[in-house]
C-alpha atoms as a PDB file:
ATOM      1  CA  UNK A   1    -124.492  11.578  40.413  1.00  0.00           C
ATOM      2  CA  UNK A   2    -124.959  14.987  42.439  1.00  0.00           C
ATOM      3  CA  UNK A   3    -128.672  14.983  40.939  1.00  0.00           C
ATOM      4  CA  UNK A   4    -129.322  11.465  43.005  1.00  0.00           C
ATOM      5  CA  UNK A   5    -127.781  12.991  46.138  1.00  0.00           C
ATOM      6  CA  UNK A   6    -123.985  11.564  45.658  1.00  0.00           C
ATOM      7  CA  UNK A   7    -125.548   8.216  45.317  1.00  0.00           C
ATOM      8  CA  UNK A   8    -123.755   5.750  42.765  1.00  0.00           C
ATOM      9  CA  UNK A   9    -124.469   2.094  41.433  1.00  0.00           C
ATOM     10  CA  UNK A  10    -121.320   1.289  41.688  1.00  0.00           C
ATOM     11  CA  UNK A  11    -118.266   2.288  43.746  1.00  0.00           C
ATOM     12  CA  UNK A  12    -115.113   1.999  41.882  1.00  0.00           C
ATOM     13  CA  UNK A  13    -111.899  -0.232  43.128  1.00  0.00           C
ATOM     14  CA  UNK A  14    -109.888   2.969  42.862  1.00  0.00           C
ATOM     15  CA  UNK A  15    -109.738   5.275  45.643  1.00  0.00           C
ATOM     16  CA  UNK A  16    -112.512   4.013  47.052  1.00  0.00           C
ATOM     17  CA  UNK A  17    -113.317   4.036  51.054  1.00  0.00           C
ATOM     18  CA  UNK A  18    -115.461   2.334  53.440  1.00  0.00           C
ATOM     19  CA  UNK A  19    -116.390   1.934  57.005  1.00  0.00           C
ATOM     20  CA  UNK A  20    -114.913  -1.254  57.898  1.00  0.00           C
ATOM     21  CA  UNK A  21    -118.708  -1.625  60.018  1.00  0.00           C
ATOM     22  CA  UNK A  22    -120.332  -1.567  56.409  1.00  0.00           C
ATOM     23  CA  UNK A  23    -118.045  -4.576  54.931  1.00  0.00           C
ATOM     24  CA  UNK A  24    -118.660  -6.470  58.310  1.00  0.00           C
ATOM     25  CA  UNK A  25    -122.454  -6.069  57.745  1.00  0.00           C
ATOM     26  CA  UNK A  26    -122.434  -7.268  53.559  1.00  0.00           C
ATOM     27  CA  UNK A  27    -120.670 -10.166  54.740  1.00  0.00           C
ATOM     28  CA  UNK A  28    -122.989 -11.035  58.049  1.00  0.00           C
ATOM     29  CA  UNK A  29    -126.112 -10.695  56.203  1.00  0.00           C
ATOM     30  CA  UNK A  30    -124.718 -12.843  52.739  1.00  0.00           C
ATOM     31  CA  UNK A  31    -122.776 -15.164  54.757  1.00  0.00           C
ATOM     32  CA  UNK A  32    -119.727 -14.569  52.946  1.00  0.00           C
ATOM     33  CA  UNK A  33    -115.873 -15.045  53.982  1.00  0.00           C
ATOM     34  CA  UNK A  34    -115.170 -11.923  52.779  1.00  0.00           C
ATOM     35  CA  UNK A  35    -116.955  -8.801  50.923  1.00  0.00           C
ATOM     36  CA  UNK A  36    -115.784  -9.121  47.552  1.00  0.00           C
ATOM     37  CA  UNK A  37    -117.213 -11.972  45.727  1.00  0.00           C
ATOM     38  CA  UNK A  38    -114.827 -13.615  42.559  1.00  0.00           C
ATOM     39  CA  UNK A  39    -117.503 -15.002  40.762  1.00  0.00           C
ATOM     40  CA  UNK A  40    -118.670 -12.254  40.107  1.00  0.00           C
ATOM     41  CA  UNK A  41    -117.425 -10.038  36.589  1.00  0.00           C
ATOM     42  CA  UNK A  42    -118.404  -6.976  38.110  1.00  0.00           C
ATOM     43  CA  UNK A  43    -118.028  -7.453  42.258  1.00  0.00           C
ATOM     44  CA  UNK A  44    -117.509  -3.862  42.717  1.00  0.00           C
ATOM     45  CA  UNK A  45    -120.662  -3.284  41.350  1.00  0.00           C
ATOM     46  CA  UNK A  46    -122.587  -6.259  43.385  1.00  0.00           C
ATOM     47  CA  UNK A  47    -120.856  -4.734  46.746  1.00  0.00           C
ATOM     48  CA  UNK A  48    -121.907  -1.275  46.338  1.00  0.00           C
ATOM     49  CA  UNK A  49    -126.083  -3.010  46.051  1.00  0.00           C
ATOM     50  CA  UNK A  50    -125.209  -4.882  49.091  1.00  0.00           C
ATOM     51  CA  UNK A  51    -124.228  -2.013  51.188  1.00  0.00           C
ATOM     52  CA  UNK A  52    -127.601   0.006  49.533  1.00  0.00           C
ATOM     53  CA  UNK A  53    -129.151  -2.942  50.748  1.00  0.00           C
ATOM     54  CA  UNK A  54    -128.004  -3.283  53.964  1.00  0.00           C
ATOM     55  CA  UNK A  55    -128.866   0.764  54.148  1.00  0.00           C
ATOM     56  CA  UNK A  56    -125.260   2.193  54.526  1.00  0.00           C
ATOM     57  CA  UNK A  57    -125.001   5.142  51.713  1.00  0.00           C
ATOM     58  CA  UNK A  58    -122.849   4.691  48.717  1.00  0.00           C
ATOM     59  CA  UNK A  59    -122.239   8.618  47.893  1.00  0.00           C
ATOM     60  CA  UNK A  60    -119.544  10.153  46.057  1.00  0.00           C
ATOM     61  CA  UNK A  61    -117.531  13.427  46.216  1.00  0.00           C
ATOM     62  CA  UNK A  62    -118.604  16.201  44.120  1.00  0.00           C
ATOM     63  CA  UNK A  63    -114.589  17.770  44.862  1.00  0.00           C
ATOM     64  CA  UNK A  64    -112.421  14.341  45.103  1.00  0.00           C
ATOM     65  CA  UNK A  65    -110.533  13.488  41.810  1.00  0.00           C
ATOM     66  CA  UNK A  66    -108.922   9.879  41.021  1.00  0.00           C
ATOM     67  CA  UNK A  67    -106.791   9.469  38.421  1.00  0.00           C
ATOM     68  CA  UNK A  68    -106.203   5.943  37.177  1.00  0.00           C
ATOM     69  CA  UNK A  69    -103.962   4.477  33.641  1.00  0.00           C
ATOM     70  CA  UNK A  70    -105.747   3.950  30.693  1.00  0.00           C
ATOM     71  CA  UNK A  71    -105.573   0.276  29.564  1.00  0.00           C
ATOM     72  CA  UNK A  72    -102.789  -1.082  27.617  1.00  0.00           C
ATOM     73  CA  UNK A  73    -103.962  -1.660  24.597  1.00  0.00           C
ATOM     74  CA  UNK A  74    -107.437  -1.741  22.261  1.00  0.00           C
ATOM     75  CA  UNK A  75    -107.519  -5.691  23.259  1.00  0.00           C
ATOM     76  CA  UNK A  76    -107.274  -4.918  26.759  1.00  0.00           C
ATOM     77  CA  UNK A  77    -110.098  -2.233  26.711  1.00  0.00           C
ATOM     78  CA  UNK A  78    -112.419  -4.767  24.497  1.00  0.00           C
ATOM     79  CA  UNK A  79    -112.019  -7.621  26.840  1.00  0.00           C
ATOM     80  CA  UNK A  80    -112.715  -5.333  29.815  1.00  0.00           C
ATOM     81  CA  UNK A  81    -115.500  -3.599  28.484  1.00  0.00           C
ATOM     82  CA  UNK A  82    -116.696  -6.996  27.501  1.00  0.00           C
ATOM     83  CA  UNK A  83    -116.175  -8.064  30.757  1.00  0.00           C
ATOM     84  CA  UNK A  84    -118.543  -5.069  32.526  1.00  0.00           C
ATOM     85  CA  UNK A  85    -121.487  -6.027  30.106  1.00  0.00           C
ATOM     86  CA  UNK A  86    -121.888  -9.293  30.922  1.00  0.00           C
ATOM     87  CA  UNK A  87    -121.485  -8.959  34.726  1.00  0.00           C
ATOM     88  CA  UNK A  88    -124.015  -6.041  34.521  1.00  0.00           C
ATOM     89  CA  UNK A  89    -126.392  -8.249  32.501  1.00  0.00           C
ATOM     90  CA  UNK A  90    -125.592 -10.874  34.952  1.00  0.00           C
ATOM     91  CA  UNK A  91    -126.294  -8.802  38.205  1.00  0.00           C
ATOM     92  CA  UNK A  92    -129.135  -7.341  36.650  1.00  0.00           C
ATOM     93  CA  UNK A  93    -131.065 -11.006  35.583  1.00  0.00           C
ATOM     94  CA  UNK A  94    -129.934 -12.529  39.226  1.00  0.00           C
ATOM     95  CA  UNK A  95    -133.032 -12.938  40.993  1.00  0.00           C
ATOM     96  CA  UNK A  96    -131.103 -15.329  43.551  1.00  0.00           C
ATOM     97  CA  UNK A  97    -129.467 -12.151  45.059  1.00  0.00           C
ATOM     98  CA  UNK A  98    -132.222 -10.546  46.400  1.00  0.00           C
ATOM     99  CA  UNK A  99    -130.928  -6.959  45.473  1.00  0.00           C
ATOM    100  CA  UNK A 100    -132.687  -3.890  44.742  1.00  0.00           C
ATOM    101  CA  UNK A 101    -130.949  -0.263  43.571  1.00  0.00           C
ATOM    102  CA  UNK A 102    -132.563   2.820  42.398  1.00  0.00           C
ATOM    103  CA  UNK A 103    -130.505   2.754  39.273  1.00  0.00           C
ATOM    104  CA  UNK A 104    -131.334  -0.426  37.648  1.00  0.00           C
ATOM    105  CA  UNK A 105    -133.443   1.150  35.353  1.00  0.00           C
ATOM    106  CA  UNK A 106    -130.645   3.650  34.020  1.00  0.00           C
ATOM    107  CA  UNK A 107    -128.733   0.428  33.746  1.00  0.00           C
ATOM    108  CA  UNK A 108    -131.370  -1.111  31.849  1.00  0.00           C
ATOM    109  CA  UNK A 109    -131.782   1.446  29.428  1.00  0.00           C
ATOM    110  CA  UNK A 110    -127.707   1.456  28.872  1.00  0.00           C
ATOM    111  CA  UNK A 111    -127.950  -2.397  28.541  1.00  0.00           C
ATOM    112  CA  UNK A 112    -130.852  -1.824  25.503  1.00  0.00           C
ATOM    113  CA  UNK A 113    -129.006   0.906  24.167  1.00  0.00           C
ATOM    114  CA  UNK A 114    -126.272  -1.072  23.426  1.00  0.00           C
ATOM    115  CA  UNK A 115    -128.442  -4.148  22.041  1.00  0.00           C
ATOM    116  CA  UNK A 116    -129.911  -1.235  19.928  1.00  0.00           C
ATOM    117  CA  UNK A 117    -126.801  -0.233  18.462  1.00  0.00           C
ATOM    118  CA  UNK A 118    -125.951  -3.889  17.646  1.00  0.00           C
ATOM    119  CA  UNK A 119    -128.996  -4.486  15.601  1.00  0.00           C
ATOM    120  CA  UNK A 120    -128.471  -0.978  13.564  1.00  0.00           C
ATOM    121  CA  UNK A 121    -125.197  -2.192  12.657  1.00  0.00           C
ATOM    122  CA  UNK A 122    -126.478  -5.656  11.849  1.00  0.00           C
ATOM    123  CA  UNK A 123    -129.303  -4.500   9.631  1.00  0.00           C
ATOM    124  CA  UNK A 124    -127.103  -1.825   8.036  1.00  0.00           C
ATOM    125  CA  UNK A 125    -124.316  -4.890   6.523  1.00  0.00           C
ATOM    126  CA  UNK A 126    -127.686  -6.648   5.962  1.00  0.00           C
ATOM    127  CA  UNK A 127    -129.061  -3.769   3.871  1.00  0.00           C
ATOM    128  CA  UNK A 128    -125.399  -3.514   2.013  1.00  0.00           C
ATOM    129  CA  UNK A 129    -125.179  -6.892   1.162  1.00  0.00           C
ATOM    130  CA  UNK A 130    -128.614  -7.270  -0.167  1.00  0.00           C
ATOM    131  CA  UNK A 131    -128.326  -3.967  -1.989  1.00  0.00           C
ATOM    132  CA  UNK A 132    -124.918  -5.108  -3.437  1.00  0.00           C
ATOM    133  CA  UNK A 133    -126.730  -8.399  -4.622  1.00  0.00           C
ATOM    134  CA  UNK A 134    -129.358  -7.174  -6.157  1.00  0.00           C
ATOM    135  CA  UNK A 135    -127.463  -4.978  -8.069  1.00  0.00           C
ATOM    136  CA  UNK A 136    -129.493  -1.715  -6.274  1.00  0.00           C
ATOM    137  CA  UNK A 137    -126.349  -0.125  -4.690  1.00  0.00           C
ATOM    138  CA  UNK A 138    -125.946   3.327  -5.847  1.00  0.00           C
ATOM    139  CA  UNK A 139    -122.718   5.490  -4.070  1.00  0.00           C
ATOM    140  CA  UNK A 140    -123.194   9.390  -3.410  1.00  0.00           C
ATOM    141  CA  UNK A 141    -120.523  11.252  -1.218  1.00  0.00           C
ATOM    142  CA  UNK A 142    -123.449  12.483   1.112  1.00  0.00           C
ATOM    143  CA  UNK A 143    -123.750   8.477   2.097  1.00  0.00           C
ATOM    144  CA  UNK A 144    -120.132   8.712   3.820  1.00  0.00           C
ATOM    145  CA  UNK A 145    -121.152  11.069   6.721  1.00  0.00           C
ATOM    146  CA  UNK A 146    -123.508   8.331   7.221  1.00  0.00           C
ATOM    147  CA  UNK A 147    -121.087   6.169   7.867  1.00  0.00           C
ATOM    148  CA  UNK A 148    -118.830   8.618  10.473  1.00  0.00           C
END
């Protein structure tokens, strides 16, 4: 983030501080009741382009640490991490909200990365199956570091 200037896409819920001036402003110009938004997956995220919108600075500190539990359990982190992709893919395909960052092209690319990555996978059981089927499977150790 120091390469960008301290400027973020999104400003976490932990630790996080702003100018109570900024908040007023999101909600003034959105006509909102308040500045966090629940129908939104990832209203953190849609805040922090709100306040880049409205031109206050959403910078972070290159010294400040925050420390924060890991989740719970692997069904936890799946359903979170679940829940962050689809309110990114959501922010980013929302023409209604009128909101413009710097970074939605690094988001893009992490969005098709991960689309990428699902369609290796895919074709890869697809190649197993059909090489299984056709009798054309043939096993050599080298093939399991492909599959670490």
């Amino acid at each position: 983030m120091q390469y960008h200037g301290g400027s973020t896409y999104v400003l976490g819920g932990q630790a996080t501080l702003f100018r109570p001036e900024a908040l007023q402003t999101v909600v003034e110009q959105n006509n909102l009741d308040g500045p966090w938004q629940n129908d939104s997956d990832v209203e953190d995220m849609l805040l922090t382009w709100q306040l880049q919108k409205a031109n206050w600075k959403t910078l972070i500190s290159p010294s400040a640490r925050c420390f924060v539990d890991s989740m719970r359990s692997y069904h936890t982190f799946r359903e979170q991490r679940n829940k962050w992709k689809s309110g990114t893919v959501d922010l980013l395909t929302n023409s209604n909200l009128g909101v413009k960052t710097r970074h939605k092209g690094k988001l893009w690319r992490s969005q098709l990365k991960t689309l990428s990555d699902l369609l290796i996978r895919l074709l890869f059981v697809l190649l197993l199956a059909v090489a299984l089927a056709t009798d054309q499977f043939y096993w050599t150790w080298i093939s399991a570091i492909l599959l670490v």
